[in-house]
C-alpha atoms as a PDB file:
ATOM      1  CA  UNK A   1     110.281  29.817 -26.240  1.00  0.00           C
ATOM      2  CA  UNK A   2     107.852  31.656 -24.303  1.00  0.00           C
ATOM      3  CA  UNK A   3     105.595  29.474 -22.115  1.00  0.00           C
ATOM      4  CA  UNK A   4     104.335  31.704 -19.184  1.00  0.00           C
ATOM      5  CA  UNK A   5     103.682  35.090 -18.916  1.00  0.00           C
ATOM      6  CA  UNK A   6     104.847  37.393 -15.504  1.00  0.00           C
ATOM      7  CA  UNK A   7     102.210  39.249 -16.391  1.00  0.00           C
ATOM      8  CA  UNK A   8      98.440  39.023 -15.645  1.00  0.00           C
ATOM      9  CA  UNK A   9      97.361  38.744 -19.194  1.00  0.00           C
ATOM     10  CA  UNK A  10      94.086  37.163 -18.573  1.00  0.00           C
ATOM     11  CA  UNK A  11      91.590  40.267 -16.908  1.00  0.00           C
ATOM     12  CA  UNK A  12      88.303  39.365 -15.016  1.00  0.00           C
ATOM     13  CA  UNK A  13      86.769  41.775 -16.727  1.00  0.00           C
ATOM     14  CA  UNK A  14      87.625  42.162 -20.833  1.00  0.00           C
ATOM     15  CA  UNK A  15      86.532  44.964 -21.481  1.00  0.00           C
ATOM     16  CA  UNK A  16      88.376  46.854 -19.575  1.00  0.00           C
ATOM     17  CA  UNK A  17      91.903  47.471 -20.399  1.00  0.00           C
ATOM     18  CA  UNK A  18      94.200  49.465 -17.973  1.00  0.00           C
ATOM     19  CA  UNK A  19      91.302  50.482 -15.738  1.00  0.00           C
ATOM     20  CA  UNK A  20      89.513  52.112 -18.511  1.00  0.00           C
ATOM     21  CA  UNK A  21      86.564  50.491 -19.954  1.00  0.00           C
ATOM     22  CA  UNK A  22      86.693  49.463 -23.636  1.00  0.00           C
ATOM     23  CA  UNK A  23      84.593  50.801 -26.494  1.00  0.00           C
ATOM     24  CA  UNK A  24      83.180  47.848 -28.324  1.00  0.00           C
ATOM     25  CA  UNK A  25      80.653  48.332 -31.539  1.00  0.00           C
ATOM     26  CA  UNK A  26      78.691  51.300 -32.701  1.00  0.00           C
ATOM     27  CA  UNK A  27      77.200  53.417 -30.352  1.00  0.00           C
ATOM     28  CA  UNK A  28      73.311  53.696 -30.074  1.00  0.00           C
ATOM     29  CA  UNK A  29      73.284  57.000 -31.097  1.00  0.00           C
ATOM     30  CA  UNK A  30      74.807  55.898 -34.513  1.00  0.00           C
ATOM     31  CA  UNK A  31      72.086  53.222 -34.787  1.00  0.00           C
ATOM     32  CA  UNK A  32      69.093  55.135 -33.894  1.00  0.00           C
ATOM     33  CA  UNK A  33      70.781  58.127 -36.635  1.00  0.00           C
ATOM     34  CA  UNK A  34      71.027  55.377 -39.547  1.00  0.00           C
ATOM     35  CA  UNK A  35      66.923  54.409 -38.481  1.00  0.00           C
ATOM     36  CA  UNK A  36      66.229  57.542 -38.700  1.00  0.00           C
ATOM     37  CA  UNK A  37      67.757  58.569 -42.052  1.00  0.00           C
ATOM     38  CA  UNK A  38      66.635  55.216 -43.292  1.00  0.00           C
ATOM     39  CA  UNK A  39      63.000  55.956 -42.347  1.00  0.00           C
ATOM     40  CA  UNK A  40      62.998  59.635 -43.509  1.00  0.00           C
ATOM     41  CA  UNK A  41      64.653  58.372 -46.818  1.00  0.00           C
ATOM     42  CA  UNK A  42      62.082  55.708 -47.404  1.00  0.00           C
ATOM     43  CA  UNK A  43      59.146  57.849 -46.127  1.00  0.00           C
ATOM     44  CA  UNK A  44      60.815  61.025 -49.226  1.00  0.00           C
ATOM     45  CA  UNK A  45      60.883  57.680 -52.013  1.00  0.00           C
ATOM     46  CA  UNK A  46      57.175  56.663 -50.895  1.00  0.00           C
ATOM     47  CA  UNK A  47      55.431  60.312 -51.418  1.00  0.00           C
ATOM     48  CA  UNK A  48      57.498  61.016 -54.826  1.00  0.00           C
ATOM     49  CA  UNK A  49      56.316  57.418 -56.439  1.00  0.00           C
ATOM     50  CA  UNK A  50      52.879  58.438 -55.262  1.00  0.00           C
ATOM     51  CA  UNK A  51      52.764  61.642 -56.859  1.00  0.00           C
ATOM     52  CA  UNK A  52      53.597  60.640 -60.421  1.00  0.00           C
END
């Protein structure tokens, strides 16, 4: 049975494993790229339903 680890398993600082800082999430260039193709997508529906 395992009770306590030699090991420091517990970092100050989680997101950062092995000295390297950890990528969490989507990055804000993926966000501001799905607003944009969202807006220019809505902006493409709104001029064809006004032109029929």
């Amino acid at each position: 049975m395992k009770t306590m680890s030699s090991t420091n398993d517990l970092s100050v600082f989680p997101g950062q494993i092995d000295g390297v800082g950890a990528k969490t999430g989507p990055s804000f260039a993926a966000a501001l790229c799905g607003f944009v193709s969202t807006t220019v997508a809505t902006t493409m529906l709104m001029f064809l339903l006004s032109s029929v």
